[in-house]
Each structure stands twice: as C-alpha cells, then as structure tokens.
N, C-alpha and C. Protein backbone atom coordinates (compact mmCIF):
# COMPACT_ATOMS: atom_id res chain seq x y z
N UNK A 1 115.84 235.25 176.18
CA UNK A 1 114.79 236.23 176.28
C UNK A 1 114.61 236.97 174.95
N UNK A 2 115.64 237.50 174.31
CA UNK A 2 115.67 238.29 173.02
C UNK A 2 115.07 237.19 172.18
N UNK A 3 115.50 236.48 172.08
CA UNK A 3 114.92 234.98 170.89
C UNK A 3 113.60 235.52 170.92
N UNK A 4 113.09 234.50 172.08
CA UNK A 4 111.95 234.47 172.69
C UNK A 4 111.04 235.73 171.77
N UNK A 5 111.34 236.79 172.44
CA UNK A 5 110.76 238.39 172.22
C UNK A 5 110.34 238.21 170.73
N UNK A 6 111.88 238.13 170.05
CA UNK A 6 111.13 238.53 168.54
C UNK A 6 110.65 237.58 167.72
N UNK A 7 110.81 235.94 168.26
CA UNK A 7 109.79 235.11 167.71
C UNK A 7 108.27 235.37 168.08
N UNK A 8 108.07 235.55 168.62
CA UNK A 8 106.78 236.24 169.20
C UNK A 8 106.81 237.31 168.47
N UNK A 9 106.92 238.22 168.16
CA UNK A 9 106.92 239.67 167.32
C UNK A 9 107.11 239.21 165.68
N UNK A 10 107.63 238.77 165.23
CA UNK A 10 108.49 238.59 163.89
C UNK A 10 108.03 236.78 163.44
N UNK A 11 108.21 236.03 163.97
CA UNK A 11 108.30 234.82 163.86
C UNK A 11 108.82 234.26 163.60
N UNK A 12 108.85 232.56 163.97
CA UNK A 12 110.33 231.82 163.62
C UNK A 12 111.00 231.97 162.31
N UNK A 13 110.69 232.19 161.08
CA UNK A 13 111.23 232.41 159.98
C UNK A 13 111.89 233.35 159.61
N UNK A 14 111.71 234.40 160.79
CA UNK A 14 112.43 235.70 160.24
C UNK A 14 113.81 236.01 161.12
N UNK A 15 113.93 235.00 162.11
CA UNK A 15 114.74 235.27 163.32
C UNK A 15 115.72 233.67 163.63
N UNK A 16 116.66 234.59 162.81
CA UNK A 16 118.69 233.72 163.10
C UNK A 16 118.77 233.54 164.27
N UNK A 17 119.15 231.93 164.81
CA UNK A 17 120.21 231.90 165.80
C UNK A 17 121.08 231.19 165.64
N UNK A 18 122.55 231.39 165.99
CA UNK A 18 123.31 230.81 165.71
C UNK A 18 124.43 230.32 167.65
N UNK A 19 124.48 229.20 167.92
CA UNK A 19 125.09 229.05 168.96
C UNK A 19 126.81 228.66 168.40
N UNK A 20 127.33 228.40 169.89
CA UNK A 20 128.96 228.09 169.91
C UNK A 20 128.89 227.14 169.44
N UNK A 21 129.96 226.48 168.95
CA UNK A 21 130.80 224.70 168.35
C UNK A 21 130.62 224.53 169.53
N UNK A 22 130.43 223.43 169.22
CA UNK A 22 130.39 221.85 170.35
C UNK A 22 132.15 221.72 170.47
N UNK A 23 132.71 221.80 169.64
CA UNK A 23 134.26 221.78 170.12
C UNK A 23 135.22 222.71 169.33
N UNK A 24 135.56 223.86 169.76
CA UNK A 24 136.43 225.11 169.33
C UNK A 24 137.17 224.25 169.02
N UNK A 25 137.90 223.38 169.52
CA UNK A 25 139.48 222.80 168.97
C UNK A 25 139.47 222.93 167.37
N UNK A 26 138.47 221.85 166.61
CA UNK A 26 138.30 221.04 165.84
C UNK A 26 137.53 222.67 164.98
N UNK A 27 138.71 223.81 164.35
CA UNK A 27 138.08 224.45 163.24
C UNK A 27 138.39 224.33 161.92
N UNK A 28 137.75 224.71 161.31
CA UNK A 28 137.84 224.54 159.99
C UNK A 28 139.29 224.23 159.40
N UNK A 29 140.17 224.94 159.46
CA UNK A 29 141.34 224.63 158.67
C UNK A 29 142.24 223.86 159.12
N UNK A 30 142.28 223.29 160.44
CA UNK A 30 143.26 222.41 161.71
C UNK A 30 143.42 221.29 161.30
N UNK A 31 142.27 220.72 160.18
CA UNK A 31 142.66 219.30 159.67
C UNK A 31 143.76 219.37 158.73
N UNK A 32 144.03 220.06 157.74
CA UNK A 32 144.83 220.19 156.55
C UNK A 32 145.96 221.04 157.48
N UNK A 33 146.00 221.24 158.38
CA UNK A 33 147.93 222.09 159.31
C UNK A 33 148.13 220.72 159.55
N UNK A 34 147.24 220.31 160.48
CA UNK A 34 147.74 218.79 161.26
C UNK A 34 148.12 217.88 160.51
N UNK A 35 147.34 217.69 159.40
CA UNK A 35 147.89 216.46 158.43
C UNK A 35 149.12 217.10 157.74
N UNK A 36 149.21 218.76 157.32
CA UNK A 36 150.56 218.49 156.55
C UNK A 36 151.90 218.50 157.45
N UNK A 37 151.87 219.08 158.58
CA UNK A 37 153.00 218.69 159.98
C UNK A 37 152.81 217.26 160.25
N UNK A 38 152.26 216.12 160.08
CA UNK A 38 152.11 214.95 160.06
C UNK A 38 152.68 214.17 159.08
N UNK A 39 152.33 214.57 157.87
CA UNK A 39 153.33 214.13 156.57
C UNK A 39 154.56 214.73 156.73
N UNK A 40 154.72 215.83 157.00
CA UNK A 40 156.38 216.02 157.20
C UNK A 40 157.12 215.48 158.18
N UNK A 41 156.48 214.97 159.02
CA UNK A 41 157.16 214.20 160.40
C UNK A 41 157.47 212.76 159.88
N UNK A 42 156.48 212.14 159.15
CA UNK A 42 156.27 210.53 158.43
C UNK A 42 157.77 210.90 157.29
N UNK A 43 157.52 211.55 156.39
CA UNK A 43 158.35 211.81 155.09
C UNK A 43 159.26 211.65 155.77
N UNK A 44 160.02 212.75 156.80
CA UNK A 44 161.39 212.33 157.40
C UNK A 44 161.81 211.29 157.91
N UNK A 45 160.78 210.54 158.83
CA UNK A 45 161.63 209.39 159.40
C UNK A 45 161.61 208.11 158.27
N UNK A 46 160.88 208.62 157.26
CA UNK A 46 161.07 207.53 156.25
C UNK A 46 162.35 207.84 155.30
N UNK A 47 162.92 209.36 155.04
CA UNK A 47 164.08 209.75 154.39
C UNK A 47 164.92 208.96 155.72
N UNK A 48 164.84 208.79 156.70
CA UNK A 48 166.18 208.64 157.81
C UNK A 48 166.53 206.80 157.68
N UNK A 49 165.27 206.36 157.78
CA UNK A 49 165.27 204.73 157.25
C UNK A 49 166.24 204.40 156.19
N UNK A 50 165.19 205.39 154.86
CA UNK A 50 166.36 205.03 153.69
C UNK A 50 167.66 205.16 154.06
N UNK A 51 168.16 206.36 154.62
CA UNK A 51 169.37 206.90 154.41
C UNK A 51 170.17 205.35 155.53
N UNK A 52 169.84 204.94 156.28
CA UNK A 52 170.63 203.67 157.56
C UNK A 52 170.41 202.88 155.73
N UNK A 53 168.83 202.31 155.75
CA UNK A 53 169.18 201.38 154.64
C UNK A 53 170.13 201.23 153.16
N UNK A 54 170.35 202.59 152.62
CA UNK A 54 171.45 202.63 151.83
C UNK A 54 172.61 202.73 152.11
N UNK A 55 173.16 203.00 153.33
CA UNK A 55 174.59 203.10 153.95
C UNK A 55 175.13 202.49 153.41
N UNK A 56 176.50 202.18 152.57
CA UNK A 56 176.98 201.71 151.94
C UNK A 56 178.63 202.32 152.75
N UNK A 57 179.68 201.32 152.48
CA UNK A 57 180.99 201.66 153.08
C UNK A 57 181.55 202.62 152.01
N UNK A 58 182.14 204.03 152.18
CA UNK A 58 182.49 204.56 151.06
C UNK A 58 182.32 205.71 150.20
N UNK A 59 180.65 205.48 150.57
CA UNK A 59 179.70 206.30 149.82
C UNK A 59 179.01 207.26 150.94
N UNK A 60 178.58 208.31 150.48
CA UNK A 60 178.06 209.66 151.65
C UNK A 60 176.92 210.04 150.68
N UNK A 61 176.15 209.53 150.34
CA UNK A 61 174.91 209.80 149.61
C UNK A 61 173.83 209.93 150.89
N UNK A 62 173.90 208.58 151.39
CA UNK A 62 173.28 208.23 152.61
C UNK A 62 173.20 208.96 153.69
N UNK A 63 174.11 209.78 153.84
CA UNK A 63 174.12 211.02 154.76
C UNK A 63 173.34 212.20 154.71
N UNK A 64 173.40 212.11 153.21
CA UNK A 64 172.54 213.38 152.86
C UNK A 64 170.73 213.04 152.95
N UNK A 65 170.60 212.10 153.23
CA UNK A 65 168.80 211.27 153.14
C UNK A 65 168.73 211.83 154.58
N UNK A 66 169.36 211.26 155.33
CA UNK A 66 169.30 211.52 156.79
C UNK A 66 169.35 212.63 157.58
N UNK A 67 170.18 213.65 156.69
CA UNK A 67 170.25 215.05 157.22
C UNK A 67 169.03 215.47 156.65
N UNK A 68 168.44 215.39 155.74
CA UNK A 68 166.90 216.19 155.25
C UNK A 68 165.82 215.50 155.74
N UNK A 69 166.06 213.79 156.20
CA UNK A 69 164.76 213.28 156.86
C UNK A 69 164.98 213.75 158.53
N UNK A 70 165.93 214.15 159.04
CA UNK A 70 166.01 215.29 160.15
C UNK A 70 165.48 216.13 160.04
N UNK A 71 165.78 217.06 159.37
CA UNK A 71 165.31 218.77 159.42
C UNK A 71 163.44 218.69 158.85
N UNK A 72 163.30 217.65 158.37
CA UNK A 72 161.56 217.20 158.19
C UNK A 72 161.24 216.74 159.39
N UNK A 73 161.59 216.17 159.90
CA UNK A 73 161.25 215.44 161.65
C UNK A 73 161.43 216.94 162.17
N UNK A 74 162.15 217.49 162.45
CA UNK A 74 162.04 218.70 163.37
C UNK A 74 161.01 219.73 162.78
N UNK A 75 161.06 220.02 161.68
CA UNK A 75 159.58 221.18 160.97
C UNK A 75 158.59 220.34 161.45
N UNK A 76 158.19 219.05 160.88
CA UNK A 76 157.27 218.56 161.45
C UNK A 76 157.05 218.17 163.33
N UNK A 77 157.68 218.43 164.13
CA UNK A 77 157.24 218.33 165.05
C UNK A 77 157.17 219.59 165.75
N UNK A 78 158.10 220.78 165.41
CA UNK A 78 157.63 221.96 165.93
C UNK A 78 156.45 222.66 165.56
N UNK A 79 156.40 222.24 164.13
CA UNK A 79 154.81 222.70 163.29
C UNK A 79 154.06 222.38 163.85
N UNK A 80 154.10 220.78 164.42
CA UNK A 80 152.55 220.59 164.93
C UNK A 80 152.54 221.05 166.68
N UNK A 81 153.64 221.01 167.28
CA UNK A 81 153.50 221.65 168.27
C UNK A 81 152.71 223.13 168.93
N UNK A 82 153.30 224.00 167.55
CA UNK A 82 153.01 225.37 167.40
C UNK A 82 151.83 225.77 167.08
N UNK A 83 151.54 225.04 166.36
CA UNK A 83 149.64 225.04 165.73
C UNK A 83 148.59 224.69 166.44
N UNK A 84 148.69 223.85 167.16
CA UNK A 84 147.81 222.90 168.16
C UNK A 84 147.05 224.10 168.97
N UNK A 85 148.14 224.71 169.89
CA UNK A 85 147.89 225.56 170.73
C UNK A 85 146.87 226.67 170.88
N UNK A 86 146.44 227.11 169.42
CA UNK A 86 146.02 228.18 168.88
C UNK A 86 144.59 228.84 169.40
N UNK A 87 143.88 227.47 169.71
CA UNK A 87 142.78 227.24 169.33
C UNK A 87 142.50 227.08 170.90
N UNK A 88 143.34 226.37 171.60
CA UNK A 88 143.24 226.80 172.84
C UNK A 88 143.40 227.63 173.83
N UNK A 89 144.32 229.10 172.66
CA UNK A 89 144.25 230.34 173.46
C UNK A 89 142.49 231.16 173.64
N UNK A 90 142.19 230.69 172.60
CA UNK A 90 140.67 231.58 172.26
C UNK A 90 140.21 231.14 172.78
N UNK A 91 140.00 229.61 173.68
CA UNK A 91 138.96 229.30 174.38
C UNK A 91 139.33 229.41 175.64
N UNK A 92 140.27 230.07 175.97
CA UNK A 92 141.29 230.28 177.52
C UNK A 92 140.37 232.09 177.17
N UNK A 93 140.93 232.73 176.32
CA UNK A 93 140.34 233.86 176.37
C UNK A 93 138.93 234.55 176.35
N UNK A 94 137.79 233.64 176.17
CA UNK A 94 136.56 234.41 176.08
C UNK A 94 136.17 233.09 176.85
N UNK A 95 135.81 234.03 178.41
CA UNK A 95 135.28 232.67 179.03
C UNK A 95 133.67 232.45 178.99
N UNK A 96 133.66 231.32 179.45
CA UNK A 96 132.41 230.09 178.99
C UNK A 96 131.93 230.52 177.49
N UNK A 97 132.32 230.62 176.33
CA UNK A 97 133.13 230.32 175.16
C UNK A 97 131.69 229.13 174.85
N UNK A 98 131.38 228.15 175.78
CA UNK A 98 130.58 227.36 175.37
C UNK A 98 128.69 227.99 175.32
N UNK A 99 128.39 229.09 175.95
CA UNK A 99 127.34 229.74 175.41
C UNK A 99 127.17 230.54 174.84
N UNK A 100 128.66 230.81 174.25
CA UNK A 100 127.98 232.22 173.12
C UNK A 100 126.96 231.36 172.14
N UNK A 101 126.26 232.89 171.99
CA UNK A 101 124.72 232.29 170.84
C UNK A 101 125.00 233.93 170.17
N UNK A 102 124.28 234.31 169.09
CA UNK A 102 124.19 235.43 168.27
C UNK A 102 122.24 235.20 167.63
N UNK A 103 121.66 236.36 167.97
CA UNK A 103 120.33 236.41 167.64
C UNK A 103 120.01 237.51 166.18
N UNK A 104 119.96 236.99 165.51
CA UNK A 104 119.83 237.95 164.40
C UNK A 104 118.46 238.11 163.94
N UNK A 105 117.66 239.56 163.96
CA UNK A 105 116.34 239.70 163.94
C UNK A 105 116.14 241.20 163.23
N UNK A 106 114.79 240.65 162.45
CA UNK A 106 114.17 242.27 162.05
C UNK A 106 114.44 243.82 162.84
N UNK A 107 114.03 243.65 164.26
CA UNK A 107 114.54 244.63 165.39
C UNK A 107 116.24 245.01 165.38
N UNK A 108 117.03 243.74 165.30
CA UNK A 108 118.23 243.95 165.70
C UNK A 108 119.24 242.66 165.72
N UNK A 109 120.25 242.44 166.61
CA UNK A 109 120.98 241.64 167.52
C UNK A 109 121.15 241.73 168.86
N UNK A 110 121.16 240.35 169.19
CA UNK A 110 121.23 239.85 170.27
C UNK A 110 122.37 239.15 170.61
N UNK A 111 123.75 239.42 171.49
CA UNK A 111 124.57 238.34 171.45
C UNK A 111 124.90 237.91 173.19
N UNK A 112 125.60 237.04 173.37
CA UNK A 112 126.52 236.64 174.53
C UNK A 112 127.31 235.74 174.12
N UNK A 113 128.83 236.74 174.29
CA UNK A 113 129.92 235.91 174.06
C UNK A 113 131.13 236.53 174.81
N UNK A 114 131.28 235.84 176.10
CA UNK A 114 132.18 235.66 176.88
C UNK A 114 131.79 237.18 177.93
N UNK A 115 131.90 238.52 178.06
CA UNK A 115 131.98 239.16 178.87
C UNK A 115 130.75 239.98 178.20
N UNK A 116 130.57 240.05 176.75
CA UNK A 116 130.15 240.97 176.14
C UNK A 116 128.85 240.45 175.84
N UNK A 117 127.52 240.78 176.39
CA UNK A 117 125.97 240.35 176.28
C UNK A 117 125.26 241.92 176.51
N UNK A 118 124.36 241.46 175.45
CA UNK A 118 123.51 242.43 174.90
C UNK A 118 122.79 242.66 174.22
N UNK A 119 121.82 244.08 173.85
CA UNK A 119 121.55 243.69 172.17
C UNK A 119 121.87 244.95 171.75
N UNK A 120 121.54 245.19 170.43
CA UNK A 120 122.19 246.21 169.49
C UNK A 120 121.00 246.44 168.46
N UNK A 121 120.45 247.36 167.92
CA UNK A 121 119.65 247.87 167.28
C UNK A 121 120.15 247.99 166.05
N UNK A 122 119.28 248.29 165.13
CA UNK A 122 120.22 248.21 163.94
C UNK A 122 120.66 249.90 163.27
N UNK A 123 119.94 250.93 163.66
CA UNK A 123 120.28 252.19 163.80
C UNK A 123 121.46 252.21 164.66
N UNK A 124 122.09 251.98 165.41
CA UNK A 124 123.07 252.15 165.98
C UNK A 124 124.55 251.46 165.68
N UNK A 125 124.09 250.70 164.42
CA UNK A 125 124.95 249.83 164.02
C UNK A 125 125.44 250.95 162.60
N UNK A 126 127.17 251.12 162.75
CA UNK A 126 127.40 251.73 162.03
C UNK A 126 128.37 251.60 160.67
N UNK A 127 128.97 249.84 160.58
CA UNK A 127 129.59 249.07 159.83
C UNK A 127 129.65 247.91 159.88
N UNK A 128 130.15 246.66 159.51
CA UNK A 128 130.64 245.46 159.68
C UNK A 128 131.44 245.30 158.94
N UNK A 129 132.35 244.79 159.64
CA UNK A 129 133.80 244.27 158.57
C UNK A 129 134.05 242.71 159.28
N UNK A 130 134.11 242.00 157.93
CA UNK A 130 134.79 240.87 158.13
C UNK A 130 136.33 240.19 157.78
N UNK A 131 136.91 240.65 159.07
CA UNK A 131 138.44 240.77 159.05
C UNK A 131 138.95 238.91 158.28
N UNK A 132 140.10 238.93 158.05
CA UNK A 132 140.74 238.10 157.70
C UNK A 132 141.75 237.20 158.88
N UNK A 133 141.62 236.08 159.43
CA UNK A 133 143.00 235.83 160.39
C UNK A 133 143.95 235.90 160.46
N UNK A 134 144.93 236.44 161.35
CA UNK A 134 146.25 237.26 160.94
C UNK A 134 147.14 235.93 160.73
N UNK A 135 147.73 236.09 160.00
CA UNK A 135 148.45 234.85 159.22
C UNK A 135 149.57 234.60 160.31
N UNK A 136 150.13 235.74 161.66
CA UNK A 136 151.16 235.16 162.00
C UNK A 136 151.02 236.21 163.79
N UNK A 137 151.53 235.80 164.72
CA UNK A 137 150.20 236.10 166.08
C UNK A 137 151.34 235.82 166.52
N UNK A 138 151.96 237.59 167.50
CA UNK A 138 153.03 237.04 167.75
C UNK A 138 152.80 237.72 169.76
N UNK A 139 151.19 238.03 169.91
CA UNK A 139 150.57 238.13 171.55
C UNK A 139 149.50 237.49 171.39
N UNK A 140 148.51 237.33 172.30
CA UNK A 140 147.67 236.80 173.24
C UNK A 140 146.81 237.64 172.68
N UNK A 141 146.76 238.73 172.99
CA UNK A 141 145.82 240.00 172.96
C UNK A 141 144.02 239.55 172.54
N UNK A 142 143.34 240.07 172.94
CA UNK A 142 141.94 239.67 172.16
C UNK A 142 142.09 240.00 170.82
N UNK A 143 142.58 240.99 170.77
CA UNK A 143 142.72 242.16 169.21
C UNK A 143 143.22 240.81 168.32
N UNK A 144 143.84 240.05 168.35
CA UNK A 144 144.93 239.21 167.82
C UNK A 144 143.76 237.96 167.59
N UNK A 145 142.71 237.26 168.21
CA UNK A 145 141.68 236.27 168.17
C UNK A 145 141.86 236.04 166.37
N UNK A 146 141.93 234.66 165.94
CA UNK A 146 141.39 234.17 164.97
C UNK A 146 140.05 235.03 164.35
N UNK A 147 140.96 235.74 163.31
CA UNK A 147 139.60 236.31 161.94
C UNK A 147 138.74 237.52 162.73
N UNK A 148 137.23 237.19 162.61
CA UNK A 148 136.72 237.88 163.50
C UNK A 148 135.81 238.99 162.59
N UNK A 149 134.79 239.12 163.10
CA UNK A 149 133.55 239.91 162.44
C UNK A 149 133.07 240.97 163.27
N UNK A 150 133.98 242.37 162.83
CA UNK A 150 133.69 243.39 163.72
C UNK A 150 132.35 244.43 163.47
N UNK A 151 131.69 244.74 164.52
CA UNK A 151 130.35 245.34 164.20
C UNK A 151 130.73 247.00 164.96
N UNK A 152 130.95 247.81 164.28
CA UNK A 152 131.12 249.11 164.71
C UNK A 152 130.04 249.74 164.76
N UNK A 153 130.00 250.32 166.37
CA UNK A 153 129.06 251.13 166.79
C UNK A 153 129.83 252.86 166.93
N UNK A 154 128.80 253.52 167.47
CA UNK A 154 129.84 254.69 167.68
C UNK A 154 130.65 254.04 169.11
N UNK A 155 132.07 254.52 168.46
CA UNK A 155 132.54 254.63 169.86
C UNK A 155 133.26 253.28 169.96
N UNK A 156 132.63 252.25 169.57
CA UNK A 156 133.25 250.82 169.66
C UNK A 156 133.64 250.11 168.79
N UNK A 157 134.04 248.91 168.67
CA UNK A 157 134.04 248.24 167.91
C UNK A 157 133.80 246.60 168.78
N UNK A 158 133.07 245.71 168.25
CA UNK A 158 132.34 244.50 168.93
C UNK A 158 132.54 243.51 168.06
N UNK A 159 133.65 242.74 168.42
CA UNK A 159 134.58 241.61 168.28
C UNK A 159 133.52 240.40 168.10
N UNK A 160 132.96 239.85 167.24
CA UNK A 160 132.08 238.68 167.09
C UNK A 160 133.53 237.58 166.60
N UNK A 161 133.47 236.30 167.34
CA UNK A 161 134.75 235.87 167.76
C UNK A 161 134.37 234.77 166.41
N UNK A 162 135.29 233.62 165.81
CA UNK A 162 134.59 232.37 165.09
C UNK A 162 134.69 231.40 166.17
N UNK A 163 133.88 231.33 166.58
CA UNK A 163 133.62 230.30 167.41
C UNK A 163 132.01 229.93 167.37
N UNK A 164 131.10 230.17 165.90
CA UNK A 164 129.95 229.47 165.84
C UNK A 164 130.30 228.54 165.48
N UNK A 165 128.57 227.78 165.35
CA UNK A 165 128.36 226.69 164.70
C UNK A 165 128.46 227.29 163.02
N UNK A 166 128.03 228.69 163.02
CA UNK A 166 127.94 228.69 160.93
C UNK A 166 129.56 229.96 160.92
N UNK A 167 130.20 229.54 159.88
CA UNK A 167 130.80 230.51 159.50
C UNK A 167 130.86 231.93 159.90
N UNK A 168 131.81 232.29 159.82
CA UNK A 168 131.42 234.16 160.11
C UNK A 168 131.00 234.91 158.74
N UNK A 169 131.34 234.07 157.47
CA UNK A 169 130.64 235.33 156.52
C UNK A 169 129.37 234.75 156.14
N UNK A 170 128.44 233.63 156.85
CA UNK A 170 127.33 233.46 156.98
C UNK A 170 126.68 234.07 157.70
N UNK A 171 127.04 234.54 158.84
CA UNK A 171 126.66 235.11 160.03
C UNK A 171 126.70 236.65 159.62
N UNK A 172 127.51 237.02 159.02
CA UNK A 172 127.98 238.54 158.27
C UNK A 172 126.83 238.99 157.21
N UNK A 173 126.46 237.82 156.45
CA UNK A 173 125.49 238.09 155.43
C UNK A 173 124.45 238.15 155.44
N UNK A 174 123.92 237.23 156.94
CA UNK A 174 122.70 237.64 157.67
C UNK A 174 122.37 238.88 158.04
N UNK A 175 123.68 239.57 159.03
CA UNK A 175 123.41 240.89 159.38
C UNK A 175 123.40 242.08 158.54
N UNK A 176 124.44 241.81 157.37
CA UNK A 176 123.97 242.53 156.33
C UNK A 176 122.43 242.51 155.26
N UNK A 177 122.50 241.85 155.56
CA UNK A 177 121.09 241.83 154.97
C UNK A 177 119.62 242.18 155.88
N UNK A 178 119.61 242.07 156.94
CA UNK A 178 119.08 242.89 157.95
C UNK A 178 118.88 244.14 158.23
N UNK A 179 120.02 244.31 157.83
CA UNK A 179 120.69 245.92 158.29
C UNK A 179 120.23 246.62 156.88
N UNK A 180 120.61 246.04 156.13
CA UNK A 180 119.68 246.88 155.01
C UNK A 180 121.09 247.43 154.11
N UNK A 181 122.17 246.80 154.16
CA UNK A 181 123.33 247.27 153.78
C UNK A 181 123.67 245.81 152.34
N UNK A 182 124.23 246.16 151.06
CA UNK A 182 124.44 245.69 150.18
C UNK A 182 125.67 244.15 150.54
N UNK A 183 125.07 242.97 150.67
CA UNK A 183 125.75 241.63 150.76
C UNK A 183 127.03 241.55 150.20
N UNK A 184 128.14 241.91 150.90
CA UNK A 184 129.97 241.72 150.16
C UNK A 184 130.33 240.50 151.52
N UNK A 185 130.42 239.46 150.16
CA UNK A 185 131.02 238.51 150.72
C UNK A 185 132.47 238.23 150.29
C-alpha cells in the first residue's frame, strides 16, 4: 500500500524498495568462514596422512605431523560447526523473515520486518547508525542480530535487520539522503 501511495505521489524514480534474500543462509561473508574451516579440516587430515606415511621405526618426527594434523581436524570441524548456525538463529528470530521489504520515499519509510510494520516520517526520525556485527555473540537476544541499521526515533530505537537483498550501508545511504542528513558511509 505505502509503495503503491507514493509511486502515485512521487513516482517510480524517486521511491526505493528493497525486499528480503531469497536465502538468509547464504550472506555475504559465510563463503570465506566455510572455506577457511574447510581448508583447515583438509590441511589436517592431509598433515595426519603424512605423518602414518613417514612413520619410520625409531624416529618421532611423524608424531609430531599427526598431533597438529589433529588439532587442525578439530578447529576445523568445530569452526564450521559453530558458524553455520548463525544465520539460522536470525531467521528463527524475526518471523516470516521472508517478507520483510523496506520502502524508502520523499514522504518517508515504509517497513515490515518480522513483528515490526509501519511507516515513519522523516521528521520523526531522529538518527541512523549503522552498527558493526559483534565479532563474538555469546545470547540469542535480538539486541545481539548480525550488524544492523538502527533508526532512532524518540523513545525507540528500530532494528533494520541485514537480511535484504542490498546491503545495509546501501539501504543507510538511501535514507540518509532522504532525510536530508550528510552521506557517512
């Protein structure tokens, strides 16, 4: 309906939308965790090979290949264990996750994402900060969500989750620039 409204008012050129990923799993940085917990899992059982294949009667060199292509087999399989998960707390936590959309327009914003649908004016909008992801997440909490582009109103603060299709400091630079506030990317 908001779309709708201010394409009609404003027109298609002046009015952002941005919907959810087609698949939360698959974000930006999950390829380069997975592949390097993947090489460390490979590297070890290839140090553990060597270490059987050099066994020699006598010699304890070979022991030592095997004890470090271990402790690489175990980083690498708890790493990738631990990481995987991540991505499936956020989509456990903001449910149907699969229609958030964000409407960005001359008038304002428009969002729905998970409990929180609405719109927001741009007078009433009293900051944006585009947080950083906490490097180490040790609850559940929403507060805790991957990164995250907070829009402070009075009184609140409104959790824009990464779970678009564009970036969050694309999405950030839109609204700053809307809003009439100087582009810090």
């Amino acid at each position: 309906e908001f779309y709708a409204k201010e394409v009609e008012s404003f027109g298609v050129d002046r009015v952002w939308s941005f919907r959810a990923r087609r698949n939360l799993y698959n974000l930006p940085g999950n390829w380069r965790r997975r592949a390097c917990f993947a090489f460390l899992l490979l590297a070890g059982l290839v140090w553990i090979v060597a270490a059987v294949m050099l066994q020699r009667p006598g010699r304890d060199e070979s022991i030592v290949w095997g004890v470090y292509g271990g402790l690489l087999v175990v980083v690498g399989l708890i790493g990738s264990l631990v990481s995987n998960p991540m991505n499936r707390r956020l989509a456990k936590q903001i449910p149907k996750w699969q229609e958030a959309a964000i409407v960005i327009a001359p008038s304002g914003i428009g969002m729905v994402q998970g409990d929180i649908q609405g719109q927001l004016r741009w007078d009433e909008l009293r900051d944006v900060r585009l947080g950083r992801p906490p490097r180490f997440v040790l609850s559940d909490t929403r507060a805790n969500m991957s990164g995250g582009l907070d829009l402070i109103v009075a009184g609140a603060v409104i959790r824009v989750c990464d779970l678009y299709d564009r970036p969050l400091p694309v999405i950030a630079k839109m609204i700053r620039q809307y809003w009439g506030q100087p582009v810090k990317v």
